[in-house]
N, C-alpha and C. Protein backbone atom coordinates (compact mmCIF):
# COMPACT_ATOMS: atom_id res chain seq x y z
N UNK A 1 126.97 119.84 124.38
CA UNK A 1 126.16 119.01 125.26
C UNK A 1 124.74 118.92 124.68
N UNK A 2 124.27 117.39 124.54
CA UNK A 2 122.86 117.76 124.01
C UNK A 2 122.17 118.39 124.94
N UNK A 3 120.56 118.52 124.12
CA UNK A 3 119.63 119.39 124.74
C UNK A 3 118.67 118.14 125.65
N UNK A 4 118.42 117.97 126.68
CA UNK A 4 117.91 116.75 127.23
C UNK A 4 116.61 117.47 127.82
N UNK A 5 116.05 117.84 127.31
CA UNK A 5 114.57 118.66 127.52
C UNK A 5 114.08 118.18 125.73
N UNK A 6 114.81 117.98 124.90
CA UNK A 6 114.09 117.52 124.06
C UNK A 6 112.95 116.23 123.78
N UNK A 7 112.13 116.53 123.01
CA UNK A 7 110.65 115.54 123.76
C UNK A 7 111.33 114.16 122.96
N UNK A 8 111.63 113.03 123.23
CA UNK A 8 111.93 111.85 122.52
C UNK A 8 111.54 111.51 121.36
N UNK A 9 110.76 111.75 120.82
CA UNK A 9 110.49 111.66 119.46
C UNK A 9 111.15 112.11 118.78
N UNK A 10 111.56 113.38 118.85
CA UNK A 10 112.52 113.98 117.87
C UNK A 10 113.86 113.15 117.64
N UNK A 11 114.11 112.26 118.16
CA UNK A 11 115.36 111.54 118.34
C UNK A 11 115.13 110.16 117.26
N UNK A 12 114.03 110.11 116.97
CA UNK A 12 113.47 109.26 115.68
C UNK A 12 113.77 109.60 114.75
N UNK A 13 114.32 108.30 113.38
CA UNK A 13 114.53 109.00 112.29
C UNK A 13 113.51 109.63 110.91
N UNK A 14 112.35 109.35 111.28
CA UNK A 14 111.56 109.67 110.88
C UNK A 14 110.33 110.16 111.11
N UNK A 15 109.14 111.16 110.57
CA UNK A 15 108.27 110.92 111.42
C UNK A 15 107.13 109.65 111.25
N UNK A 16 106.33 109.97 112.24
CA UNK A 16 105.37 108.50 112.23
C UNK A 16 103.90 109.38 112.00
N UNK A 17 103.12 108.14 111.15
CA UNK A 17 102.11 108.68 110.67
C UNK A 17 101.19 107.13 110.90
N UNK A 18 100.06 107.58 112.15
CA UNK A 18 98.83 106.73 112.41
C UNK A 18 97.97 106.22 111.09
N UNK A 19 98.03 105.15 110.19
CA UNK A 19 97.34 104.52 109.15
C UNK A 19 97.41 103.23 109.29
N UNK A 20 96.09 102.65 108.65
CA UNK A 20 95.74 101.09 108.62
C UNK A 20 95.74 101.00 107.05
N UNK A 21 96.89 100.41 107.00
CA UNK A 21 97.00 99.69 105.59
C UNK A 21 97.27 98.13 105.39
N UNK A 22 96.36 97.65 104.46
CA UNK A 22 96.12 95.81 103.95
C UNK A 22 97.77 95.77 104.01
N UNK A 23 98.16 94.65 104.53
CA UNK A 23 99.75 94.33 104.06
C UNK A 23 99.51 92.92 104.27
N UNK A 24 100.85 92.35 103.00
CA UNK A 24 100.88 90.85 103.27
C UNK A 24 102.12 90.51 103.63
N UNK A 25 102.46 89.88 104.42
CA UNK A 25 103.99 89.49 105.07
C UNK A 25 104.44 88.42 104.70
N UNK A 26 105.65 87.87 104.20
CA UNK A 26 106.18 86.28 103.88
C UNK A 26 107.47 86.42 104.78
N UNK A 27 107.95 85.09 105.09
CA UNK A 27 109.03 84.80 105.71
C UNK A 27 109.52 83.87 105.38
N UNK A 28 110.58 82.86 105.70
CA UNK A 28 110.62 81.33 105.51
C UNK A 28 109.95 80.51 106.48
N UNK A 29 108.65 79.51 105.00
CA UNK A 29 108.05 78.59 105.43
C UNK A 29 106.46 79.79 106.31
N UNK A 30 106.56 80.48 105.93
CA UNK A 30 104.93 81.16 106.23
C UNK A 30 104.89 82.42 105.42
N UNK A 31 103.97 82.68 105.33
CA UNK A 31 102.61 83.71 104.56
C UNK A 31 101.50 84.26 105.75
N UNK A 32 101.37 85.42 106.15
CA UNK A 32 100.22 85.86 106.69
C UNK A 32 99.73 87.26 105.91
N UNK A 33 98.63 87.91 106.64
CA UNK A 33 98.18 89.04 106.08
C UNK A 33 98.46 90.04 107.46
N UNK A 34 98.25 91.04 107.45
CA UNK A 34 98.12 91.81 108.45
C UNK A 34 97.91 93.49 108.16
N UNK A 35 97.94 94.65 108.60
CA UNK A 35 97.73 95.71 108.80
C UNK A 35 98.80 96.63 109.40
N UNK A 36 98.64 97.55 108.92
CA UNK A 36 100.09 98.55 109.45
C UNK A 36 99.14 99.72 111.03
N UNK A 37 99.75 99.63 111.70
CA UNK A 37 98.82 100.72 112.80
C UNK A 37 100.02 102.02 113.11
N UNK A 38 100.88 102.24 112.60
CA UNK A 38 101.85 103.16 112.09
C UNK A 38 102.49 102.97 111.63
N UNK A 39 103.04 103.79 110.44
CA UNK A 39 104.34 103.92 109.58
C UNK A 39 105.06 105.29 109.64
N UNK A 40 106.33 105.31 109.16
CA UNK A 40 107.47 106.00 108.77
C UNK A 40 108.02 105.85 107.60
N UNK A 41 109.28 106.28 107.44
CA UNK A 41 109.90 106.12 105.96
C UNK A 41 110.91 104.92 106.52
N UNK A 42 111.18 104.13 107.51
CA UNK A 42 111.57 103.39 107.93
C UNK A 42 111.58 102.12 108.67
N UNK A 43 110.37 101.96 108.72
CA UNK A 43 109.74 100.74 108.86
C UNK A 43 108.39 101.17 109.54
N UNK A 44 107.50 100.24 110.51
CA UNK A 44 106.27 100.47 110.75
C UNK A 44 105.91 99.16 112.02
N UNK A 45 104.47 99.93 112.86
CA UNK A 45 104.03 98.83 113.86
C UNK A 45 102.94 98.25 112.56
N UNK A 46 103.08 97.16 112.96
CA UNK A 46 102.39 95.83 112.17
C UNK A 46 101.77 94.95 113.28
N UNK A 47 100.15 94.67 112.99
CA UNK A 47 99.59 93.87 113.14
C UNK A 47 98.95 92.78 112.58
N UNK A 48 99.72 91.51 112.97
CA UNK A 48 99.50 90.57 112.13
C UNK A 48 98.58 88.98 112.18
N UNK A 49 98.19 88.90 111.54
CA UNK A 49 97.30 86.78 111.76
C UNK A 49 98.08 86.28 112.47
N UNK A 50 99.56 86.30 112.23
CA UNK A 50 100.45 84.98 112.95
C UNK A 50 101.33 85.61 113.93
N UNK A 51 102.14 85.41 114.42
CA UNK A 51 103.62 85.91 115.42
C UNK A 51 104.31 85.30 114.82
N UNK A 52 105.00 86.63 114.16
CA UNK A 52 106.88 86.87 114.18
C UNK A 52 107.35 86.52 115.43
N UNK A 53 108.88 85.92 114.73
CA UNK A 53 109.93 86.18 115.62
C UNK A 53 110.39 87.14 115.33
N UNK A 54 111.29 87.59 116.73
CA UNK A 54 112.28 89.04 116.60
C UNK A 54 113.34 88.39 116.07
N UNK A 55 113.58 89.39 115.22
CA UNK A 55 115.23 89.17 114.22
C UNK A 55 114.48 88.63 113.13
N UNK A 56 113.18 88.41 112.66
CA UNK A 56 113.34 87.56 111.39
C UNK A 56 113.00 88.85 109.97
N UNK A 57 113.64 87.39 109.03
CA UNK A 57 113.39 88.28 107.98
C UNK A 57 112.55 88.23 107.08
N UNK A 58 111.63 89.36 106.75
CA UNK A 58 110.57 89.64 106.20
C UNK A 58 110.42 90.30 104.98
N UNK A 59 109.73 89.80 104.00
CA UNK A 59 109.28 90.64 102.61
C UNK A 59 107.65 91.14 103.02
N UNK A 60 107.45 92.49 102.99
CA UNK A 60 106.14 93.25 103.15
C UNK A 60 105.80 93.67 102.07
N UNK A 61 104.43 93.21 101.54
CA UNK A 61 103.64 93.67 99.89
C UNK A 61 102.54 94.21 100.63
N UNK A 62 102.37 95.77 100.25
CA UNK A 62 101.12 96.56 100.68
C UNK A 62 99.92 96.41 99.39
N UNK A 63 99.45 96.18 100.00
CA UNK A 63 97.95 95.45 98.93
C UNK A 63 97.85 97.00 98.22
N UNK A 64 97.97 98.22 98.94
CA UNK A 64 97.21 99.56 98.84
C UNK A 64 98.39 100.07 97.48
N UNK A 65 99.69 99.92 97.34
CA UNK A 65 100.30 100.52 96.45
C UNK A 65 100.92 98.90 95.31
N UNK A 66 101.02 97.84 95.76
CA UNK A 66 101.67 96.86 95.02
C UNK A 66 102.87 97.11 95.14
N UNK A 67 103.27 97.63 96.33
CA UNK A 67 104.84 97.75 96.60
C UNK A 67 105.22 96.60 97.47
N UNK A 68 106.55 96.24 97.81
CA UNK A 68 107.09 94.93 98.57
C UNK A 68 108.58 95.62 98.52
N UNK A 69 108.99 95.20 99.92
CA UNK A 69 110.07 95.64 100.72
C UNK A 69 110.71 94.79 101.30
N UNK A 70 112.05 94.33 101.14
CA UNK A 70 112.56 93.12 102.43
C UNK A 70 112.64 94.46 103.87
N UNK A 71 112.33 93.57 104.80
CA UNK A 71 112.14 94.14 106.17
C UNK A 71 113.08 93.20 107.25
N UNK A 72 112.94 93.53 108.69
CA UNK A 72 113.49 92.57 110.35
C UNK A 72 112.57 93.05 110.41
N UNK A 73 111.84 91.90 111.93
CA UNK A 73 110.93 92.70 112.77
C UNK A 73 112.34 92.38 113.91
N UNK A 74 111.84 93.87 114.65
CA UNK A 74 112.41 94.44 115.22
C UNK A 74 112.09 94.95 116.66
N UNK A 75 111.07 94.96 116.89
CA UNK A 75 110.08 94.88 118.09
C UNK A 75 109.34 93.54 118.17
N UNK A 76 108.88 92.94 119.43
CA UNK A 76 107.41 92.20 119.61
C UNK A 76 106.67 92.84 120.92
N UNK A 77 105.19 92.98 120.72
CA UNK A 77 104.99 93.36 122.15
C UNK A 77 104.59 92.30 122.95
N UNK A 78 104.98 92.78 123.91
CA UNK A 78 104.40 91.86 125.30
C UNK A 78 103.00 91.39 125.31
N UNK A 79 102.37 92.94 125.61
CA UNK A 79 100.84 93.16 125.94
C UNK A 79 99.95 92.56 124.59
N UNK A 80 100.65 93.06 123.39
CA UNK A 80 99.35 92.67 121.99
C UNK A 80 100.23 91.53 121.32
N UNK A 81 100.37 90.29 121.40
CA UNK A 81 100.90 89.21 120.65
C UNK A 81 101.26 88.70 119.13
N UNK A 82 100.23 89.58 119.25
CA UNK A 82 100.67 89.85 117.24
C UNK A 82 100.86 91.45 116.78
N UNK A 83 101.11 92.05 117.23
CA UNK A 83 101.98 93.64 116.98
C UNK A 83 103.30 93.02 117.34
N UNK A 84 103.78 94.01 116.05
CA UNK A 84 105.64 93.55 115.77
C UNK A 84 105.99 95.02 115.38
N UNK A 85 107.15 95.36 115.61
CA UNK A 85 107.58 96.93 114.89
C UNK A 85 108.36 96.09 113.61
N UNK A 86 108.58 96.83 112.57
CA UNK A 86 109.17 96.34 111.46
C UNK A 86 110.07 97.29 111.36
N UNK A 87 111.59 96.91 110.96
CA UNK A 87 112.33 98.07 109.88
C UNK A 87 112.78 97.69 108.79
N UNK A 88 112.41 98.59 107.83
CA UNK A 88 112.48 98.19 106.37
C UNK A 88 114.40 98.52 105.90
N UNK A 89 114.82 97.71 105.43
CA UNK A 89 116.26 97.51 105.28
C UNK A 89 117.23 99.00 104.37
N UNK A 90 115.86 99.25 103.31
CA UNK A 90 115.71 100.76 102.63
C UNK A 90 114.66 101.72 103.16
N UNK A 91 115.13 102.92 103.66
CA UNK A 91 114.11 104.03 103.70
C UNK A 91 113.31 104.55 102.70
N UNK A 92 111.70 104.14 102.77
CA UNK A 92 110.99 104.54 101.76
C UNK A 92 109.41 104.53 102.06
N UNK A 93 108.90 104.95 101.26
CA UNK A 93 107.44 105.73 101.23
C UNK A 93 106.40 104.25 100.16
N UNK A 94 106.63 102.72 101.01
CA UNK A 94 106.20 101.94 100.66
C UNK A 94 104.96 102.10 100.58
N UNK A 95 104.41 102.83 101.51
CA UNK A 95 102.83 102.76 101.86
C UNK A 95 101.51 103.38 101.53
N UNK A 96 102.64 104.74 100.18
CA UNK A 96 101.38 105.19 99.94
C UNK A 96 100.92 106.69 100.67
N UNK A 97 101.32 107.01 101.38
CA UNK A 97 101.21 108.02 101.98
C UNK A 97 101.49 109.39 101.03
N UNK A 98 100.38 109.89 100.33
CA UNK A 98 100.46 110.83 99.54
C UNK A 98 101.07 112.05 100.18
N UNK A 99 101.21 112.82 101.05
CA UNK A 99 101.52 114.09 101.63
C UNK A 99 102.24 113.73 103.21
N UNK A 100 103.43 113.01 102.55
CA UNK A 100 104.60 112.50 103.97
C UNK A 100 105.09 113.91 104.09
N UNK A 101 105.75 113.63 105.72
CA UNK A 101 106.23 114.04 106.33
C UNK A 101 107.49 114.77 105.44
N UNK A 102 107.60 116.36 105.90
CA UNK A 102 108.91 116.72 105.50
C UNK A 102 110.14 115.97 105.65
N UNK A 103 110.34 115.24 106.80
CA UNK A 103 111.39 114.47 106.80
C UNK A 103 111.91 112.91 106.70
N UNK A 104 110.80 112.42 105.12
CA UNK A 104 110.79 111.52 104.49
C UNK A 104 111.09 111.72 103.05
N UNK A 105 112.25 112.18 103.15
CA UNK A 105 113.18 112.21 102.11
C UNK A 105 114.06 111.12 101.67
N UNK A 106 113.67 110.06 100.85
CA UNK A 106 113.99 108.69 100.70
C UNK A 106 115.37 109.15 100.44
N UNK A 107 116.06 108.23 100.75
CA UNK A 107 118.11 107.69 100.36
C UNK A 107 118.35 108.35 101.65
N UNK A 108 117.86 109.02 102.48
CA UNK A 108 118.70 109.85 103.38
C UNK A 108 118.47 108.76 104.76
N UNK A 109 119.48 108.73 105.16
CA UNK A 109 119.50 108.07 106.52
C UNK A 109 119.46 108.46 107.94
């Protein structure tokens, strides 16, 4: 039987780490810029110039490493109109984050 006193987070597959990183987003038929306001080894909240749709599909280039990732956004919020959650299609350490989380061990799912 699980343990249901466990705090919800732990139920994430990764951990999350509070950073603002330059990112540029493409889709079909648009280009914006935007900012990461958390990441993981599995995607990230993104704040962006334009609004995503949910379900679309996204290539993310972090200005900070010259890395690019196909992504979904996967969240939209209600309250902030341009915050989207993203998940990146591969688990990985796109962003630069010199001293990740023990349990950002890329290939592992």
């Amino acid at each position: 039987m699980p343990n249901s006193s466990k705090p919800y987070k732990d139920l994430r597959r990764s951990t999350r780490v509070p950073i603002r990183i330059r990112i540029d987003v493409q889709t079909t038929g648009l280009s914006c810029d935007g900012e990461t306001i958390v990441v993981n080894l599995h995607g990230a909240l993104v704040k962006t110039s334009t609004k995503l749709d949910l379900g679309a599909r996204i290539n993310v280039h972090v200005q900070l490493t010259g890395k690019t990732a196909e992504a979904r956004v996967v969240f939209v919020s209600r309250e902030r109109p341009l915050e989207f959650g993203i998940g990146l299609d591969q688990p990985q350490n796109i962003w630069g984050v010199s001293l990740p989380p023990a349990d950002w061990q890329e290939g592992v799912e």
